[in-house]
PDB file of N, CA and C in Angstrom:
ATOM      1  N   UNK A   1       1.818  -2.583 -23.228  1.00  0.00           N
ATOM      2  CA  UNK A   1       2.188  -1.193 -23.285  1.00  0.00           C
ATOM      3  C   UNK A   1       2.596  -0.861 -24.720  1.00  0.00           C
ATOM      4  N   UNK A   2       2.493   0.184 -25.138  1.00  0.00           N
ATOM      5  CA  UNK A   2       2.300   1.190 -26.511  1.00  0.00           C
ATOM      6  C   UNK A   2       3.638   0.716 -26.733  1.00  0.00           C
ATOM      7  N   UNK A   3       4.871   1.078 -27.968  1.00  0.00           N
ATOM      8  CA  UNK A   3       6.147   1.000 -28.203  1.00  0.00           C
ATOM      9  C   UNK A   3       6.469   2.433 -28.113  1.00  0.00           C
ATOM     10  N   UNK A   4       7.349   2.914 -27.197  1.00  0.00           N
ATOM     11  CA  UNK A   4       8.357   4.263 -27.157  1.00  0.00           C
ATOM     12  C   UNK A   4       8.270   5.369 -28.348  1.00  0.00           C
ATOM     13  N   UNK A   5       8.573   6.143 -27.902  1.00  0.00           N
ATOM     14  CA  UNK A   5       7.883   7.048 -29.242  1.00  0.00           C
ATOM     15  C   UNK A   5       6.451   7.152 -29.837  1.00  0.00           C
ATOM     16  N   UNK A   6       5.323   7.140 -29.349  1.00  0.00           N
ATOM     17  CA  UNK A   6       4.334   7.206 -29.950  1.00  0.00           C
ATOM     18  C   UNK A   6       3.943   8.346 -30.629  1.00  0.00           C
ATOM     19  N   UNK A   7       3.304   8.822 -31.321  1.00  0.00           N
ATOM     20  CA  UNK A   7       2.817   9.720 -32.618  1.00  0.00           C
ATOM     21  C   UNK A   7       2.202  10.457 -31.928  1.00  0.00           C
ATOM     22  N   UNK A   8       2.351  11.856 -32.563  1.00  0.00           N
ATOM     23  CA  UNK A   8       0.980  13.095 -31.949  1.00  0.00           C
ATOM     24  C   UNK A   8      -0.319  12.460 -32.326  1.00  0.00           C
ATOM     25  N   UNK A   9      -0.949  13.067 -31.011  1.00  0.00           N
ATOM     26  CA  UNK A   9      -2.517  12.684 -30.898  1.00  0.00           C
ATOM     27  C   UNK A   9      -2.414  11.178 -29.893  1.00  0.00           C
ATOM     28  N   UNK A  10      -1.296  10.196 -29.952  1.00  0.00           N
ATOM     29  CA  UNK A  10      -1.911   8.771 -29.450  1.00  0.00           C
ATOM     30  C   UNK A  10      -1.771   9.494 -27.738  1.00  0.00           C
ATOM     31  N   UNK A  11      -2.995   8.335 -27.359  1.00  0.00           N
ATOM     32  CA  UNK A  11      -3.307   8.438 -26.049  1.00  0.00           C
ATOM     33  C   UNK A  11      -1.687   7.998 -25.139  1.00  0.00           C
ATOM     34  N   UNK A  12      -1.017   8.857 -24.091  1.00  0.00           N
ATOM     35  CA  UNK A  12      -0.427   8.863 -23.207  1.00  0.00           C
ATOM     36  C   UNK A  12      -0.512   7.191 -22.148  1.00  0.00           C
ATOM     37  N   UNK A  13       0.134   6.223 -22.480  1.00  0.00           N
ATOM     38  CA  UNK A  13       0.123   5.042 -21.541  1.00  0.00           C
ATOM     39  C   UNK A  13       0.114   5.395 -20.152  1.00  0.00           C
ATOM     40  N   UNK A  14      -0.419   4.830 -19.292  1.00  0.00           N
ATOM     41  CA  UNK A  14       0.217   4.884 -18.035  1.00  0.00           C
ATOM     42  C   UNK A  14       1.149   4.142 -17.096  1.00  0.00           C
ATOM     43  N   UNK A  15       2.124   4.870 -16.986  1.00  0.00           N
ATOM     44  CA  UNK A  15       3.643   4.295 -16.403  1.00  0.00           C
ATOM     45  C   UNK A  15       3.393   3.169 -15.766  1.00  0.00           C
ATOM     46  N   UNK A  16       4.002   1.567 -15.588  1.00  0.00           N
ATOM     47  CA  UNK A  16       4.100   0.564 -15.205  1.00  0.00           C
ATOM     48  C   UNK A  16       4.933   0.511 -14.247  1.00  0.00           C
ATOM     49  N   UNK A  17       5.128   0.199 -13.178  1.00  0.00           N
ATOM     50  CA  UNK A  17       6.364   0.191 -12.361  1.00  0.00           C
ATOM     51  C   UNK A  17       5.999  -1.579 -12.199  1.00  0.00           C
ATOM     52  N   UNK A  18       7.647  -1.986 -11.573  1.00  0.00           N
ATOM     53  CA  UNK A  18       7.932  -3.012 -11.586  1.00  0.00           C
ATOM     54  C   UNK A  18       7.407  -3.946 -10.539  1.00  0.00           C
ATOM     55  N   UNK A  19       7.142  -3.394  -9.268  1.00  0.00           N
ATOM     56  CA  UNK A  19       6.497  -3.479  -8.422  1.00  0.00           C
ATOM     57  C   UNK A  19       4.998  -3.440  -8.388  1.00  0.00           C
ATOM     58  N   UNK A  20       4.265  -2.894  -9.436  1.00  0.00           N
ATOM     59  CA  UNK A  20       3.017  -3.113  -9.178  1.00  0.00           C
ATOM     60  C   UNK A  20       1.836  -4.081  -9.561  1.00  0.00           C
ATOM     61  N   UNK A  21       1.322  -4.349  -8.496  1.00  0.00           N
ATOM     62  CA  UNK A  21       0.251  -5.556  -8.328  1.00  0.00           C
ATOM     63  C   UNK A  21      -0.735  -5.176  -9.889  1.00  0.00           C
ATOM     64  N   UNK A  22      -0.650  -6.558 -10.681  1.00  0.00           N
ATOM     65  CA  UNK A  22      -1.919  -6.905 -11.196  1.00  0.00           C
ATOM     66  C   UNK A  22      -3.179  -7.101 -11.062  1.00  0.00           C
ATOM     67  N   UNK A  23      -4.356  -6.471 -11.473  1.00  0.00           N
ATOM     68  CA  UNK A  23      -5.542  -7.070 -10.691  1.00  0.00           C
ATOM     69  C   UNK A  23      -6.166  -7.639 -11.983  1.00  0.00           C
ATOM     70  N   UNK A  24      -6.876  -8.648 -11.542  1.00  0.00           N
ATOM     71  CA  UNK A  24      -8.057  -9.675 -12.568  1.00  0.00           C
ATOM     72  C   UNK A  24      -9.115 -10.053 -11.787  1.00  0.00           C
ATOM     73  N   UNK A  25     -10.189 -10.329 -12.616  1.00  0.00           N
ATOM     74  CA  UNK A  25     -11.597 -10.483 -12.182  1.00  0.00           C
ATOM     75  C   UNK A  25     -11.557 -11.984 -11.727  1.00  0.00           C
ATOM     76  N   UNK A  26     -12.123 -12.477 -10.587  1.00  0.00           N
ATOM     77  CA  UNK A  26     -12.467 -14.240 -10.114  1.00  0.00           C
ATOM     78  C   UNK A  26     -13.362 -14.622 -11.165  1.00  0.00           C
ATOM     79  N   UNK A  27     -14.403 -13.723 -11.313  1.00  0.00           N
ATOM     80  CA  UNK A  27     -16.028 -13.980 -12.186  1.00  0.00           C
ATOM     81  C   UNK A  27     -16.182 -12.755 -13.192  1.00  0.00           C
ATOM     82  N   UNK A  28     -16.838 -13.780 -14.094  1.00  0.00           N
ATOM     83  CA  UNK A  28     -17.487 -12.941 -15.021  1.00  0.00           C
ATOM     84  C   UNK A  28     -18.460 -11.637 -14.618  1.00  0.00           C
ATOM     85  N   UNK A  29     -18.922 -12.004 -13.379  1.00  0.00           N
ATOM     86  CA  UNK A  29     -20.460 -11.398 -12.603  1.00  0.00           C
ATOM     87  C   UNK A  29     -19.519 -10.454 -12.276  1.00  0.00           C
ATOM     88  N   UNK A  30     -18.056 -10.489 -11.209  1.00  0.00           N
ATOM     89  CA  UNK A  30     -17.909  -8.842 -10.962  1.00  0.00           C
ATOM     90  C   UNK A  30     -17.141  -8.454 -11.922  1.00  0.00           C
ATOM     91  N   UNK A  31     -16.876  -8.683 -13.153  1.00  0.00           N
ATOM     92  CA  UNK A  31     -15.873  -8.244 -14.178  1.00  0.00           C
ATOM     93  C   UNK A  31     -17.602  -6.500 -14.356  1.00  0.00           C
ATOM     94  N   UNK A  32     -18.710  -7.811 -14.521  1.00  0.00           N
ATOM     95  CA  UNK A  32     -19.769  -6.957 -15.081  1.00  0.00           C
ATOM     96  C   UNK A  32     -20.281  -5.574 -13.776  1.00  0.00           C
ATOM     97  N   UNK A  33     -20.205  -5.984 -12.809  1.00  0.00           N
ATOM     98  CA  UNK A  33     -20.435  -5.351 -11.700  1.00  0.00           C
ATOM     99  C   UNK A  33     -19.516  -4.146 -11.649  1.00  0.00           C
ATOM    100  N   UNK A  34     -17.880  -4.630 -11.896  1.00  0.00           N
ATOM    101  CA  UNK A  34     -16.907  -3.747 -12.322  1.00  0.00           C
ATOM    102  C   UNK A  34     -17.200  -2.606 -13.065  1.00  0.00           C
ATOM    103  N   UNK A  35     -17.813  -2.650 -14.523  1.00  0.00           N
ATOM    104  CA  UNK A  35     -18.240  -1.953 -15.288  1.00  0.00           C
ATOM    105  C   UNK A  35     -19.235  -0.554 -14.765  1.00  0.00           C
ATOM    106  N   UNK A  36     -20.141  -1.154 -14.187  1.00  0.00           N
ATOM    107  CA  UNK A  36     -21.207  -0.392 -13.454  1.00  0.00           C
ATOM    108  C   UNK A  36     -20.900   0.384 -11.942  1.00  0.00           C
ATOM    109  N   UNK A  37     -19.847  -0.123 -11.182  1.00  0.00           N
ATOM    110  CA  UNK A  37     -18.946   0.421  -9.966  1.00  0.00           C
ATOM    111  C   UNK A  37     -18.459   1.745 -10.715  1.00  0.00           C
ATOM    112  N   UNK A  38     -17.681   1.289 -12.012  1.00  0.00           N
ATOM    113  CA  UNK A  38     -17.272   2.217 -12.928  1.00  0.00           C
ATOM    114  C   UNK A  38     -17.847   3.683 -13.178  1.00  0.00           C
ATOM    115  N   UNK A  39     -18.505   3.518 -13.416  1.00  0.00           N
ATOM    116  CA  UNK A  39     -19.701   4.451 -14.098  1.00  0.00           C
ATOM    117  C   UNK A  39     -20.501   5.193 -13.210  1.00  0.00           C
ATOM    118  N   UNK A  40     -20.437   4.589 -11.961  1.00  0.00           N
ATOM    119  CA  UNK A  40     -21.131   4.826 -10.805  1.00  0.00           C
ATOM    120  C   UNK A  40     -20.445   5.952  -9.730  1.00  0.00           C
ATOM    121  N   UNK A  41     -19.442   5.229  -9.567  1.00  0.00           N
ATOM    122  CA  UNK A  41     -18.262   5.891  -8.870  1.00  0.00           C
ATOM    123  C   UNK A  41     -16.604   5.567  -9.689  1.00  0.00           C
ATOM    124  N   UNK A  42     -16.877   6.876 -10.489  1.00  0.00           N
ATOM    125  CA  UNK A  42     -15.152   6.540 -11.399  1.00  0.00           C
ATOM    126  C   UNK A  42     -14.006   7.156 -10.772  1.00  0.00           C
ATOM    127  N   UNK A  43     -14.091   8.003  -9.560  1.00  0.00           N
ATOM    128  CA  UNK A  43     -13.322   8.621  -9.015  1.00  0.00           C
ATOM    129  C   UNK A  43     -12.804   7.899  -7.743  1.00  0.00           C
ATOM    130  N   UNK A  44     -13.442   7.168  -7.088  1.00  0.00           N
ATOM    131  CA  UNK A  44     -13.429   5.937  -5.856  1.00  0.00           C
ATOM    132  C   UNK A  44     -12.616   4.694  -6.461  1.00  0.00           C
ATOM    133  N   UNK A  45     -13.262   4.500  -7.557  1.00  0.00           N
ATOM    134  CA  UNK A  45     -12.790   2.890  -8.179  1.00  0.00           C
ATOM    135  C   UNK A  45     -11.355   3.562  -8.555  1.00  0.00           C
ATOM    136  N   UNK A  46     -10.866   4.530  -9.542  1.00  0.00           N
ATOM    137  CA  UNK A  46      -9.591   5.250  -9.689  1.00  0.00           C
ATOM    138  C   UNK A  46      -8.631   5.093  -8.516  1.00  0.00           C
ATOM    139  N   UNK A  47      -9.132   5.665  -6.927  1.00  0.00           N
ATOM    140  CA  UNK A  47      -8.815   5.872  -5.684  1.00  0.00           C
ATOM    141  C   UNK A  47      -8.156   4.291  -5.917  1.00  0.00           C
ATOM    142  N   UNK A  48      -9.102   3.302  -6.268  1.00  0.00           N
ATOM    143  CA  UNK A  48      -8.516   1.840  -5.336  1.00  0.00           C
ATOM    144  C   UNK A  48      -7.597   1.476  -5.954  1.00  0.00           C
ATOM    145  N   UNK A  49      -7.733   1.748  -7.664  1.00  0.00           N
ATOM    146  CA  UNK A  49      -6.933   0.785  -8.256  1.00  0.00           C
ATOM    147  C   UNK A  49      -5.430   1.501  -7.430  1.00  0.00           C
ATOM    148  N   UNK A  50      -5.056   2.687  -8.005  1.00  0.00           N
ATOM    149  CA  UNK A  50      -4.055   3.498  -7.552  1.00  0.00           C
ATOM    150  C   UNK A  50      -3.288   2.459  -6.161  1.00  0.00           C
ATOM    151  N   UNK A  51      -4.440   2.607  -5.477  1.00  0.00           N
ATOM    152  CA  UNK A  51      -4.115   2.237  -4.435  1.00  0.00           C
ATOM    153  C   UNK A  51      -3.123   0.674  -3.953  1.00  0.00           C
ATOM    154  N   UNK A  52      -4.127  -0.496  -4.303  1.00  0.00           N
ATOM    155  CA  UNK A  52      -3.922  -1.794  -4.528  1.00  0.00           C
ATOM    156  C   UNK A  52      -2.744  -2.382  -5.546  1.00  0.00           C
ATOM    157  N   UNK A  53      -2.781  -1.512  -6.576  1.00  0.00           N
ATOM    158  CA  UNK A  53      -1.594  -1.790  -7.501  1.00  0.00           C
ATOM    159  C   UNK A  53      -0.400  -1.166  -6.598  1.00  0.00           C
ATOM    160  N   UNK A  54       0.020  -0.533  -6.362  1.00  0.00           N
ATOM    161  CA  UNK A  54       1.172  -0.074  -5.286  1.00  0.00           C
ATOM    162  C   UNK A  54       0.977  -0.994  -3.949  1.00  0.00           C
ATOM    163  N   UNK A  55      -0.094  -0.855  -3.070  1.00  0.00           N
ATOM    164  CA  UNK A  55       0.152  -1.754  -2.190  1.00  0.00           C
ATOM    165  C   UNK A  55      -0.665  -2.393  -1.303  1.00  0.00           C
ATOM    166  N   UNK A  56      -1.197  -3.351  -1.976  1.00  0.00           N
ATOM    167  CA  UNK A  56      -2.634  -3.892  -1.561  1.00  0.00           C
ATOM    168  C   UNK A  56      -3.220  -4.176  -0.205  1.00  0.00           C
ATOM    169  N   UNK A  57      -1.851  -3.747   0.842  1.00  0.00           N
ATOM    170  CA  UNK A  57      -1.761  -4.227   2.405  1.00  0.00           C
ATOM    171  C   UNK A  57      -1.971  -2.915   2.856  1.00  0.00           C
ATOM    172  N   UNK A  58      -2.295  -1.649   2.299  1.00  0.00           N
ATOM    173  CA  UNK A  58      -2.516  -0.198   2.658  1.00  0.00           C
ATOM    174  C   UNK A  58      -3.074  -0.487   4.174  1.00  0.00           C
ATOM    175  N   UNK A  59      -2.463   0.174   4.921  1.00  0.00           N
ATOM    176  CA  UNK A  59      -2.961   0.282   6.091  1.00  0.00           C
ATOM    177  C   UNK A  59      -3.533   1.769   6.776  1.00  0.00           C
ATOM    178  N   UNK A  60      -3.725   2.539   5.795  1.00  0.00           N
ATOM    179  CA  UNK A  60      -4.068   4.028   5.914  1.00  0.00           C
ATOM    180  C   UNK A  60      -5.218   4.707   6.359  1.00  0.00           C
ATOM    181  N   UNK A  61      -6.295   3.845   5.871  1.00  0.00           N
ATOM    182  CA  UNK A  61      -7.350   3.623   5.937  1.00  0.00           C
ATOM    183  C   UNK A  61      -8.247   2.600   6.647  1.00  0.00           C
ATOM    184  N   UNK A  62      -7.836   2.135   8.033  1.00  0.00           N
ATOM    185  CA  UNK A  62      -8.295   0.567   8.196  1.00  0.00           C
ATOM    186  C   UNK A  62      -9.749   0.327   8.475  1.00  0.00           C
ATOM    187  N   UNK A  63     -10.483   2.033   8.382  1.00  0.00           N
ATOM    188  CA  UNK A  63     -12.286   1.847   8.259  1.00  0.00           C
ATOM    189  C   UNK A  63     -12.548   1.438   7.106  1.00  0.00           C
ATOM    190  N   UNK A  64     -11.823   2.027   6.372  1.00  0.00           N
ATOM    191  CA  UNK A  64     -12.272   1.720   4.536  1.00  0.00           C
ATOM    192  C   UNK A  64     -11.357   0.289   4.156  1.00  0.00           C
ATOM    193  N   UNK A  65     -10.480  -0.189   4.606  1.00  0.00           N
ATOM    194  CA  UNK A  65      -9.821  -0.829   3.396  1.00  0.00           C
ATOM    195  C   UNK A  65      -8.785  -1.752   4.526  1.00  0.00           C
ATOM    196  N   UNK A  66      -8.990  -3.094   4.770  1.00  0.00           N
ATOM    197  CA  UNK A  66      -8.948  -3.658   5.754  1.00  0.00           C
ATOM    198  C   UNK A  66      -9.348  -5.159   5.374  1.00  0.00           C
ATOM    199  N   UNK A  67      -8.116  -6.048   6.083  1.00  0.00           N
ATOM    200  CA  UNK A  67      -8.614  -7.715   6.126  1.00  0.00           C
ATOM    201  C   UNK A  67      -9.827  -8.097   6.630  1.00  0.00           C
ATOM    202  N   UNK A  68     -10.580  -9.304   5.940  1.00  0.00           N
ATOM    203  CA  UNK A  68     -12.225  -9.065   6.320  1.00  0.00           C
ATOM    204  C   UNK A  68     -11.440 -10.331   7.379  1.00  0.00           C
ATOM    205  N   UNK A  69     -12.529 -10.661   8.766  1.00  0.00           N
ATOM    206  CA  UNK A  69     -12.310 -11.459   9.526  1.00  0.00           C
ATOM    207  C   UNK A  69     -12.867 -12.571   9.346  1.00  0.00           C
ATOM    208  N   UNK A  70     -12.937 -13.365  10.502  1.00  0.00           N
ATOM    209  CA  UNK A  70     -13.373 -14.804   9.957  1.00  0.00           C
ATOM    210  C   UNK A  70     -13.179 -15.588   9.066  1.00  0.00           C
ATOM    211  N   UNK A  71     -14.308 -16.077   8.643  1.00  0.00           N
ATOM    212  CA  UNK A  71     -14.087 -17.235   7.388  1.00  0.00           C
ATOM    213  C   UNK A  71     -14.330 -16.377   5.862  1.00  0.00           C
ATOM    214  N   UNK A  72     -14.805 -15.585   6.512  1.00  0.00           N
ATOM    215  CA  UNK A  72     -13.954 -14.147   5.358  1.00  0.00           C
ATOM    216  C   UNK A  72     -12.630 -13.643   4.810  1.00  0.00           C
ATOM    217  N   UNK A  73     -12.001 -13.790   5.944  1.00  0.00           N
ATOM    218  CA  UNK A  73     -10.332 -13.615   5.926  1.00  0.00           C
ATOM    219  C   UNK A  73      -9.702 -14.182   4.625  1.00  0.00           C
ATOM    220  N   UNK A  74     -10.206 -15.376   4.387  1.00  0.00           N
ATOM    221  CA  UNK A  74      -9.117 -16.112   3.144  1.00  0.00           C
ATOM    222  C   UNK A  74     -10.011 -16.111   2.239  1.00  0.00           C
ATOM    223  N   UNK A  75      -9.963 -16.543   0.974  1.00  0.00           N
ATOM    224  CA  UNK A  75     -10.683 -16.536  -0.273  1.00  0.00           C
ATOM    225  C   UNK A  75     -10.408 -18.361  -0.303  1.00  0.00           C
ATOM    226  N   UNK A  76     -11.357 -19.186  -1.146  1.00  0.00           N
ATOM    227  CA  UNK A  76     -11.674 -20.467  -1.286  1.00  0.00           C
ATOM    228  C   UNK A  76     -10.562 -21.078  -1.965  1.00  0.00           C
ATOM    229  N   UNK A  77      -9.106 -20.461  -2.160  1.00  0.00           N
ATOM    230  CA  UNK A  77      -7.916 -20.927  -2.723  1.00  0.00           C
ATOM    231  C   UNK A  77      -6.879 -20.300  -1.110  1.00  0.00           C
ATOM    232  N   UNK A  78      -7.476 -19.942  -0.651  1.00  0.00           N
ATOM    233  CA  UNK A  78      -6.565 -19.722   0.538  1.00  0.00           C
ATOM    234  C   UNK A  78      -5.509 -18.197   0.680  1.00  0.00           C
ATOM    235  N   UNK A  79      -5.956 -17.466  -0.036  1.00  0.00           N
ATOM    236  CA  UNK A  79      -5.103 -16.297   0.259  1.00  0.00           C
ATOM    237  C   UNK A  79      -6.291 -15.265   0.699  1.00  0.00           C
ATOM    238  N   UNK A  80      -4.971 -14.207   1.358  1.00  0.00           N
ATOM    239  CA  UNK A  80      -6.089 -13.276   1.685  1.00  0.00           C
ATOM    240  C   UNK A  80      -7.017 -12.560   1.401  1.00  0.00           C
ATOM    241  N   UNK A  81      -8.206 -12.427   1.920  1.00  0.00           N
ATOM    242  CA  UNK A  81      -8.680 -11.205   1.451  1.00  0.00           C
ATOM    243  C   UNK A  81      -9.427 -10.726   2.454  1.00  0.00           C
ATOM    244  N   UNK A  82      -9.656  -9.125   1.277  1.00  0.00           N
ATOM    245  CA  UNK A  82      -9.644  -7.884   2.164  1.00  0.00           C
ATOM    246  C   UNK A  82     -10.397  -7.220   1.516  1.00  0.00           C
ATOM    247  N   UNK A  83     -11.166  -5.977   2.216  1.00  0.00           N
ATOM    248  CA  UNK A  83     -12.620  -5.288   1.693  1.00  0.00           C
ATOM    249  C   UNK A  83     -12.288  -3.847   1.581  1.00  0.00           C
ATOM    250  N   UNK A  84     -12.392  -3.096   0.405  1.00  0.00           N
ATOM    251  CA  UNK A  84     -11.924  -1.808   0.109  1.00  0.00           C
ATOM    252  C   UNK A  84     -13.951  -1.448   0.303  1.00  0.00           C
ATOM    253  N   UNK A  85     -14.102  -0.303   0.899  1.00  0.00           N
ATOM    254  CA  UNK A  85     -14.892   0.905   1.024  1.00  0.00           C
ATOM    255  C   UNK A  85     -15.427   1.519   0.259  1.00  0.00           C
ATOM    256  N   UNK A  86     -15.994   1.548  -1.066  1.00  0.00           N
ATOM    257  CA  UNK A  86     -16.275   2.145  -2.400  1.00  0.00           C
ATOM    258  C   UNK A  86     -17.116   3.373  -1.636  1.00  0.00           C
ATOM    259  N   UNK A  87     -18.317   3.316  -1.011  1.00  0.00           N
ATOM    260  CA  UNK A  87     -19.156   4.500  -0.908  1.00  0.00           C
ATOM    261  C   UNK A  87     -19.490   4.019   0.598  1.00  0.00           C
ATOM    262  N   UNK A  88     -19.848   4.737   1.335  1.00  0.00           N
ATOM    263  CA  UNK A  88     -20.881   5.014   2.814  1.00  0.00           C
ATOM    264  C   UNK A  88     -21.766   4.294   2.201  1.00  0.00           C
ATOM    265  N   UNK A  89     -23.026   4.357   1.207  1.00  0.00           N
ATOM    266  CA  UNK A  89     -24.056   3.625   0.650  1.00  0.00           C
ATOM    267  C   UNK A  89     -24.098   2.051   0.589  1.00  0.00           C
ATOM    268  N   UNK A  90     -22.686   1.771   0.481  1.00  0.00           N
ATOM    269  CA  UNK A  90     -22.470   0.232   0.726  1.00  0.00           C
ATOM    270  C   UNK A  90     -21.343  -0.108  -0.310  1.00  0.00           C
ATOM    271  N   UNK A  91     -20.950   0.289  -1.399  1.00  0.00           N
ATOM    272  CA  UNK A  91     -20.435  -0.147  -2.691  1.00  0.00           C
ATOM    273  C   UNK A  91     -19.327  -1.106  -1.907  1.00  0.00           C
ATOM    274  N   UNK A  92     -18.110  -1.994  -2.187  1.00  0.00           N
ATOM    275  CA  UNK A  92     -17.254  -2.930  -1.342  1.00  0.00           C
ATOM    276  C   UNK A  92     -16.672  -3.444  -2.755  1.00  0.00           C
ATOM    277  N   UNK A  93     -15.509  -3.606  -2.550  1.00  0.00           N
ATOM    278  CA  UNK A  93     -14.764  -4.738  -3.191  1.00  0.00           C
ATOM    279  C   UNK A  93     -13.576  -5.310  -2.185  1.00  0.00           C
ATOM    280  N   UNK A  94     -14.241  -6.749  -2.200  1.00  0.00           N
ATOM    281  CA  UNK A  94     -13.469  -7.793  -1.957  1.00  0.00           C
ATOM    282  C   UNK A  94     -12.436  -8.131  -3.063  1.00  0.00           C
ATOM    283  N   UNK A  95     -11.336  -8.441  -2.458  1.00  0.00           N
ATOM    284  CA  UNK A  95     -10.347  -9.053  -3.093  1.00  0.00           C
ATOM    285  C   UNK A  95      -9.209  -9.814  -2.548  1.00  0.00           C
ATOM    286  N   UNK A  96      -8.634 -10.957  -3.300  1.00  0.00           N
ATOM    287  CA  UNK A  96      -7.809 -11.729  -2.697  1.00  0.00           C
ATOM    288  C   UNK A  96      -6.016 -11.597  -3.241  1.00  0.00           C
ATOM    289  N   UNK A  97      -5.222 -11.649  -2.351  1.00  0.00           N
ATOM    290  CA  UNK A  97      -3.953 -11.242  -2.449  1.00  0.00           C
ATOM    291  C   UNK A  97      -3.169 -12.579  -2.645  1.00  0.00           C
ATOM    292  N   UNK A  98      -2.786 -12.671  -3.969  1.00  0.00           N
ATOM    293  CA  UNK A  98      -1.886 -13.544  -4.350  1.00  0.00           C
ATOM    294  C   UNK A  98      -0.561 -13.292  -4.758  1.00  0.00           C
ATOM    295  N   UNK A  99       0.375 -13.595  -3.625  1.00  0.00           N
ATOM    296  CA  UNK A  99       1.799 -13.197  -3.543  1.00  0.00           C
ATOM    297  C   UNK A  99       2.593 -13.620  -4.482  1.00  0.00           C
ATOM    298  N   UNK A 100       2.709 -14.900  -5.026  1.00  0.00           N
ATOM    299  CA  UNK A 100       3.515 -16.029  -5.598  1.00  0.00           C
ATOM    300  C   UNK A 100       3.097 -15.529  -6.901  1.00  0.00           C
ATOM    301  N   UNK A 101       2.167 -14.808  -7.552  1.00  0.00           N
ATOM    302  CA  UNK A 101       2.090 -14.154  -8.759  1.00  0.00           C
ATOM    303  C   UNK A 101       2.267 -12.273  -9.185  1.00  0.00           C
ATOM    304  N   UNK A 102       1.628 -12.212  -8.141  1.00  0.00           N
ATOM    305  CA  UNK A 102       1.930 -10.657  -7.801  1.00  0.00           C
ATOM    306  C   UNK A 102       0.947 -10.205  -8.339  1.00  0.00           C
ATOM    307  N   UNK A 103      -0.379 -10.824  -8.095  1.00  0.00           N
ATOM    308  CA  UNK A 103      -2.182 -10.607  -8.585  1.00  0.00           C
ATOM    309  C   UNK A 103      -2.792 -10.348  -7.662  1.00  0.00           C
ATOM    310  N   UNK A 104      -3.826  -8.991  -7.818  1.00  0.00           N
ATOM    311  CA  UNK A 104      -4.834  -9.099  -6.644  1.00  0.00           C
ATOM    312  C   UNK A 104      -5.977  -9.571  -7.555  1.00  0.00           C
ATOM    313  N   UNK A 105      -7.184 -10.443  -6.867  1.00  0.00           N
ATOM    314  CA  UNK A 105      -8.407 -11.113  -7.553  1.00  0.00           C
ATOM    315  C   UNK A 105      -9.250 -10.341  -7.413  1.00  0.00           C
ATOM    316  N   UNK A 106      -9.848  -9.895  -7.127  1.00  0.00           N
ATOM    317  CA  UNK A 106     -11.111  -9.178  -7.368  1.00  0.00           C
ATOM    318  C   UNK A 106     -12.494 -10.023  -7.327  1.00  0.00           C
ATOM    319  N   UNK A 107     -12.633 -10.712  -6.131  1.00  0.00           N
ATOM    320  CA  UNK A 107     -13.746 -11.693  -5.424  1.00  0.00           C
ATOM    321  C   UNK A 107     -14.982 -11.386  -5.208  1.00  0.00           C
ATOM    322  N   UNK A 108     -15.306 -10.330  -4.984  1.00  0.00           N
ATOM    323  CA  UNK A 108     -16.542  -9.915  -4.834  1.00  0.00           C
ATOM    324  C   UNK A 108     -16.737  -8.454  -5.025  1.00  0.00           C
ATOM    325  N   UNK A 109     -17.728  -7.857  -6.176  1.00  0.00           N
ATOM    326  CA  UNK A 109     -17.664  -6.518  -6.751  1.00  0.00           C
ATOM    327  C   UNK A 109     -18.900  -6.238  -6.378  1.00  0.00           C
ATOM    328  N   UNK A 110     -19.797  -5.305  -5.097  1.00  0.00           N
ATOM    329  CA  UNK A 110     -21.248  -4.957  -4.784  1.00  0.00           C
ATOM    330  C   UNK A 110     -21.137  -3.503  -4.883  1.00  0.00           C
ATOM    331  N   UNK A 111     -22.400  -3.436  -5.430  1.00  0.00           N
ATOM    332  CA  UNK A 111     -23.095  -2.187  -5.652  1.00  0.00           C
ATOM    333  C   UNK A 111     -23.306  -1.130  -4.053  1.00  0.00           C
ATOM    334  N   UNK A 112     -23.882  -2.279  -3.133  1.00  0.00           N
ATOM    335  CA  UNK A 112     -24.956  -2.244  -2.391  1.00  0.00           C
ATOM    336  C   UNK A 112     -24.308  -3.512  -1.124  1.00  0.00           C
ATOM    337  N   UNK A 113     -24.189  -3.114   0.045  1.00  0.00           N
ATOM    338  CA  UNK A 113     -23.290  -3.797   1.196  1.00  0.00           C
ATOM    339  C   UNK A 113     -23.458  -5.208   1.154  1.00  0.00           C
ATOM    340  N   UNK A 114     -22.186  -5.872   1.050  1.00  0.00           N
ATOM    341  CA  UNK A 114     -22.140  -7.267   1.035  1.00  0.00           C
ATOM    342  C   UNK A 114     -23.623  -7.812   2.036  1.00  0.00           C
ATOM    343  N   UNK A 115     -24.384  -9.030   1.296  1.00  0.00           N
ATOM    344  CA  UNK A 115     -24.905  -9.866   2.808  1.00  0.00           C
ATOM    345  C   UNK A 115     -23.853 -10.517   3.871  1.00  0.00           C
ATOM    346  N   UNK A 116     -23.091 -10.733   3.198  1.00  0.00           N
ATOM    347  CA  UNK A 116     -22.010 -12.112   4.062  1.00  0.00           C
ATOM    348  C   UNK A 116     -21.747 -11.262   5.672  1.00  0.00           C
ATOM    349  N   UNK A 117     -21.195  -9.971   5.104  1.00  0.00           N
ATOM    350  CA  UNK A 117     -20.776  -9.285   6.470  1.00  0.00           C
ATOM    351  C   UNK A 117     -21.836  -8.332   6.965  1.00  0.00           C
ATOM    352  N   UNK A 118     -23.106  -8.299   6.891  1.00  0.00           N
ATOM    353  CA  UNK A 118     -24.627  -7.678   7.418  1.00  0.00           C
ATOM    354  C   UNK A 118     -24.483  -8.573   8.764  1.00  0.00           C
TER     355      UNK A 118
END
């Protein structure tokens, strides 16, 4: 974050609260996928971060944004994860909830509806 007082013209930070979840990419592949979700849908991806950084267990939505089942449920380190709704068209991000750091992962970034859950 910027230092207090910043100068006319610098870009406005956005407020940190103490409570809110970190997110980081698992892979390079959806860091890149990220980019293009971006660009694609910047108003949806906005929607999630908002969302997940405050409270990644949102239960508001449980068509859109919901624990995946099965051997889906956990991520390959053992925490949860769960599938946010990007578009009707298919867009999805998977991500895994790591408590003991206060990180969500960001496991799987699709354009276009997961195969795993087809």
């Amino acid at each position: 974050m910027s230092r207090p007082g910043g100068k006319r013209g610098e870009q406005v930070p956005r407020p940190v609260l103490k409570t809110d979840w970190t997110l980081r990419f698992a892979s390079k592949g959806d860091a890149a996928v990220w980019a293009q979700l971006t660009r694609k849908y910047l108003i949806q991806a906005r929607r999630f971060w908002d969302l997940v950084v405050e409270d990644p267990r949102f239960s508001g939505e449980p068509k859109r944004h919901h624990r995946l089942l099965g051997e889906l449920a956990s991520d390959t380190r053992g925490r949860e994860q769960w599938q946010h709704e990007i578009s009707s068209t298919g867009a999805r991000i998977w991500f895994a909830i790591d408590d003991e750091t206060h990180e969500i992962w960001l496991t799987n970034v699709t354009l276009s509806h997961p195969n795993q859950t087809k």
